[in-house]
Protein backbone atom coordinates (compact mmCIF):
# COMPACT_ATOMS: atom_id res chain seq x y z
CA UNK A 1 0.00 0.00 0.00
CA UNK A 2 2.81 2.26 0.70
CA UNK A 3 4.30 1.61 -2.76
CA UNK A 4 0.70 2.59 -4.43
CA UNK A 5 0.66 5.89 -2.00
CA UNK A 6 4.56 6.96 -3.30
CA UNK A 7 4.51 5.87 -7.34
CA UNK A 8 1.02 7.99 -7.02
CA UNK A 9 2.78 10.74 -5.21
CA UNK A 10 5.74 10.48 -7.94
CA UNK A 11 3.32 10.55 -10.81
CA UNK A 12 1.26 13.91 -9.04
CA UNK A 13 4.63 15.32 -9.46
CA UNK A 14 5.91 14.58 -12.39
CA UNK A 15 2.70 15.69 -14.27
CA UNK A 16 1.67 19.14 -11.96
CA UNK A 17 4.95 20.78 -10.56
CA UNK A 18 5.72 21.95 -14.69
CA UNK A 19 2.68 23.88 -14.39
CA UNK A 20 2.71 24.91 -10.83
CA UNK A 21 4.13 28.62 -12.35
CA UNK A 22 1.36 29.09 -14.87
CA UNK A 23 -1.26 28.05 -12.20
CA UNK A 24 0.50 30.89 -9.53
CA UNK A 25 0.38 33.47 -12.20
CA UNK A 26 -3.85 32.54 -13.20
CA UNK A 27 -3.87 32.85 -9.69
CA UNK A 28 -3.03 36.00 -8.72
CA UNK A 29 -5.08 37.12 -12.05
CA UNK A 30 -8.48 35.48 -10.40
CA UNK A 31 -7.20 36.91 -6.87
CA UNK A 32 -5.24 39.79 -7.30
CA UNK A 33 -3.53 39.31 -3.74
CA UNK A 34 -0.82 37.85 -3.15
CA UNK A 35 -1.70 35.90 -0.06
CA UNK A 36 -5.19 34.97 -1.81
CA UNK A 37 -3.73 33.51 -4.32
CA UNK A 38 -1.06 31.41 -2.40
CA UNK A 39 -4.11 30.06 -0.52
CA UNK A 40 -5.72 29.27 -4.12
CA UNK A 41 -2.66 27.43 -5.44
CA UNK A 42 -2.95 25.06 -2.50
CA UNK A 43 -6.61 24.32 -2.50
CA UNK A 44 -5.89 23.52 -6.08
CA UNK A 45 -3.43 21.43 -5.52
CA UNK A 46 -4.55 19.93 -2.87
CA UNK A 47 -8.17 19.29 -4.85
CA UNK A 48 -5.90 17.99 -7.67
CA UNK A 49 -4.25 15.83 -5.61
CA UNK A 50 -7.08 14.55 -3.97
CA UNK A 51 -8.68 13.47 -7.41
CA UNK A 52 -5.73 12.58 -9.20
CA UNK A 53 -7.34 9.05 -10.02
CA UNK A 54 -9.78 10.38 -12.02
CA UNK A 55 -8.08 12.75 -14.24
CA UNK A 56 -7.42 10.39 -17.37
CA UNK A 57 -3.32 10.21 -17.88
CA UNK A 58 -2.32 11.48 -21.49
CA UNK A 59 -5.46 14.20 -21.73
CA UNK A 60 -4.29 18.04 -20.82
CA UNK A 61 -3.37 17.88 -17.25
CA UNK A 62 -2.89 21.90 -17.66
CA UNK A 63 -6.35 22.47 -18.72
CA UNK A 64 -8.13 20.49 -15.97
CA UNK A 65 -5.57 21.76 -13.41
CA UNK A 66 -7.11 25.43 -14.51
CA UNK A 67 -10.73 24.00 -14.54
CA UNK A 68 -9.91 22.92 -11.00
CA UNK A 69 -8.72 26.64 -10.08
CA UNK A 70 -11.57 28.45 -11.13
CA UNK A 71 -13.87 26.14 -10.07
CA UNK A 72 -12.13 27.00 -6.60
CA UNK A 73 -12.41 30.44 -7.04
CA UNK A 74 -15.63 30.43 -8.53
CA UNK A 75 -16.56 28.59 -4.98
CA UNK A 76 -15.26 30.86 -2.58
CA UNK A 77 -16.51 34.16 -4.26
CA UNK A 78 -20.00 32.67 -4.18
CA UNK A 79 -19.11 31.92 -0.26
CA UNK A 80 -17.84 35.04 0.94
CA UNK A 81 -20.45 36.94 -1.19
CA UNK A 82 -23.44 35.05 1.01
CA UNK A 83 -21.01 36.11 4.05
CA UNK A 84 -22.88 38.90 5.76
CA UNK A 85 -20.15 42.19 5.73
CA UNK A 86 -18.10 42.39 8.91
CA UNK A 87 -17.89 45.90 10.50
CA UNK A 88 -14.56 47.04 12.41
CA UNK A 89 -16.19 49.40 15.12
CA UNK A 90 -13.24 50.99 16.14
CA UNK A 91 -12.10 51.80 12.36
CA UNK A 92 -15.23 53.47 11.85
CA UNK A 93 -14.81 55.50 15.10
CA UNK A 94 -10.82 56.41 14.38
CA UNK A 95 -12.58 57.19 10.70
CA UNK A 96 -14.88 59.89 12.29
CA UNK A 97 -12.60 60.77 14.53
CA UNK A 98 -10.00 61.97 12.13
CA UNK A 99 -11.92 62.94 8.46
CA UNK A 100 -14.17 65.99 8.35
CA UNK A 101 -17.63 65.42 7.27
CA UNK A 102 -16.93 67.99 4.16
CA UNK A 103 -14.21 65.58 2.99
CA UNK A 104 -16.46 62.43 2.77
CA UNK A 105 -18.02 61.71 -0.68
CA UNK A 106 -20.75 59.23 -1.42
CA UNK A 107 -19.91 58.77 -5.29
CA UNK A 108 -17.45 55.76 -4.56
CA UNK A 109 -20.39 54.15 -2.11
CA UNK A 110 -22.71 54.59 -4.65
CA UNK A 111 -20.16 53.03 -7.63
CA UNK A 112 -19.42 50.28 -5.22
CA UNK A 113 -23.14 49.39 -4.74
CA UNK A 114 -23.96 49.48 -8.87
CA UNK A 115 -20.82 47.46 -9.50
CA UNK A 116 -21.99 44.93 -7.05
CA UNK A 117 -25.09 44.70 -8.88
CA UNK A 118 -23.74 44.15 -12.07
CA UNK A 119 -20.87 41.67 -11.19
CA UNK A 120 -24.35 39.84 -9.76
CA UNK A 121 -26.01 40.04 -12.96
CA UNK A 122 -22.78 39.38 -15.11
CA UNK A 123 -22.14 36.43 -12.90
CA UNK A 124 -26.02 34.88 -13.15
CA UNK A 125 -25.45 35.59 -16.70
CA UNK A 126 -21.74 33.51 -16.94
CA UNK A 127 -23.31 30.85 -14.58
CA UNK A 128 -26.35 29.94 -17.44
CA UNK A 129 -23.64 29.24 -20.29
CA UNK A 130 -22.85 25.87 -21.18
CA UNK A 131 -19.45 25.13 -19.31
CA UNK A 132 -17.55 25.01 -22.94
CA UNK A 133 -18.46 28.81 -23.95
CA UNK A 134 -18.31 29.80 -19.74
CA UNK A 135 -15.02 28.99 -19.65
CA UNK A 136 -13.46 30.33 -22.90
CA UNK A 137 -15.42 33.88 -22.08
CA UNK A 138 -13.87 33.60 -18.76
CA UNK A 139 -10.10 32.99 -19.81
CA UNK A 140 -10.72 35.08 -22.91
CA UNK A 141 -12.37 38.16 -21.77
CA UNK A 142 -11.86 38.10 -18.08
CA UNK A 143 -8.43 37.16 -17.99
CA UNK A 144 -7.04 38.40 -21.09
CA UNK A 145 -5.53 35.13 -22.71
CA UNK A 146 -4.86 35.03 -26.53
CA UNK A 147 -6.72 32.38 -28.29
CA UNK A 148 -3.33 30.51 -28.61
CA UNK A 149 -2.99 30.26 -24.59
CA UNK A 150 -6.95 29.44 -24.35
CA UNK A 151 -6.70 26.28 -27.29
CA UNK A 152 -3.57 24.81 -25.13
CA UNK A 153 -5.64 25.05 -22.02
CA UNK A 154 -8.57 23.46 -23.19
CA UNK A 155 -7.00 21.53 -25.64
CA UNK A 156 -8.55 22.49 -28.85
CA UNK A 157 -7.57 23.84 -32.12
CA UNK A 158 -7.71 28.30 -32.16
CA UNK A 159 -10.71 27.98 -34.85
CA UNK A 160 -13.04 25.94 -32.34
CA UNK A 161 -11.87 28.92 -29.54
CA UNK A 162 -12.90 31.76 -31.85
CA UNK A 163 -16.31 29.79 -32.66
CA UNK A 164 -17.19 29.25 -29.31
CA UNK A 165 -15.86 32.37 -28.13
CA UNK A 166 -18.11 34.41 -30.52
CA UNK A 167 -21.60 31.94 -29.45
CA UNK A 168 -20.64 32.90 -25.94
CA UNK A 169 -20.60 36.30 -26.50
CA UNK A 170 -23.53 36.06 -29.03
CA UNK A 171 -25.60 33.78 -25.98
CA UNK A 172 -24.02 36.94 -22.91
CA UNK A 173 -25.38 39.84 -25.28
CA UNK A 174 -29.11 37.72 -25.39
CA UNK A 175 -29.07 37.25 -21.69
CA UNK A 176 -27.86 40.76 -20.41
CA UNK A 177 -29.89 42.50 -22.91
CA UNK A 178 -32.58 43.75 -20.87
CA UNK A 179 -30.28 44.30 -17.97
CA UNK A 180 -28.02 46.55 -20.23
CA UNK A 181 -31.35 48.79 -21.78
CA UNK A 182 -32.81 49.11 -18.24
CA UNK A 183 -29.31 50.69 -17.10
CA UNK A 184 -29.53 52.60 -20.73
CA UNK A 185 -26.16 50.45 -21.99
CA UNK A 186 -28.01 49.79 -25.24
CA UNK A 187 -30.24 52.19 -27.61
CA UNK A 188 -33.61 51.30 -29.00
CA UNK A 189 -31.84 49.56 -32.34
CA UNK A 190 -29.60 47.84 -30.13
CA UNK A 191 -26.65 49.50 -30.75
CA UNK A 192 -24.21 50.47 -27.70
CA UNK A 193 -24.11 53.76 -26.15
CA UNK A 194 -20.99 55.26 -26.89
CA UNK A 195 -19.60 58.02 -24.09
């Protein structure tokens, strides 16, 4: 048994610690903190680890290594957004304490609140795409990969990428419609508002 446990531990090596970099660096992209992302890394690992038996040897460990991450960090946003928001009386005292009332603004609160709205409705949106087009909008326009990058994570030629990639987009513009004329993102012949 302890032979099964090390030649298992040998082949999680040999097949994950060459793209341990890339997955630090989509890390910190999803996160952007370092610390967050270091905790990331090892839930991923850990989570790829843990199912290493089923991933099928000789398919694109490096793709479902990065379906693993943001699966992860798909999973802990939807967590600590259903968190109630913890409040730090004594920073809200020294904050009073310290900043005149004519110095506080209410534009940022106000931005904050609409943005969460939208990253809500962008994210409802993401979650009702099959997980094909979800994920290559997600690398694609979220994280900024080239279609190169994206085909060698999912393992696909760059044509299937730009197909699927433009359906996405196609099925996101259908579903966000309404939410984009109601905020008056779109005109009447639903053309975008340009500012």
């Amino acid at each position: 048994m302890a032979r099964t446990n090390e030649s298992r531990r040998k082949e999680f090596d040999y097949e994950i610690t060459p793209h341990i970099p890339s997955l630090k660096s989509f890390a910190l992209k999803l996160s952007r903190d370092s610390d967050d992302a270091e905790d990331l890394l090892q839930d991923t690992l850990l989570k790829a680890f843990r199912f290493f038996d089923q991933y099928e040897k000789g398919t694109n460990v490096k793709a479902w290594l990065f379906q693993i991450m943001k699966n992860s960090f798909i999973n802990s946003y939807r967590k600590i957004k259903r968190q109630p928001g913890k409040v730090n009386y004594d920073d809200i005292e020294n904050f009073y304490e310290n900043i005149r009332s004519e110095e506080i603004t209410s534009s940022h609160v106000q931005n904050d609140a609409f943005s969460d709205v939208m990253s809500d409705e962008i994210a409802d949106a993401l979650a009702k795409l099959p997980n094909d087009f979800r994920t290559i909008i997600f690398l694609s326009d979220i994280e900024g990969y080239s279609y190169e990058e994206i085909a060698d994570f999912i393992d696909c030629p760059v044509g299937t990428v730009r197909s699927r990639l433009h359906r996405a987009r196609k099925m996101l513009y259908t579903l966000l419609y309404s939410y984009a004329k109601g905020k008056s993102l779109v005109g009447g012949e639903s053309k975008l508002i340009l500012n």
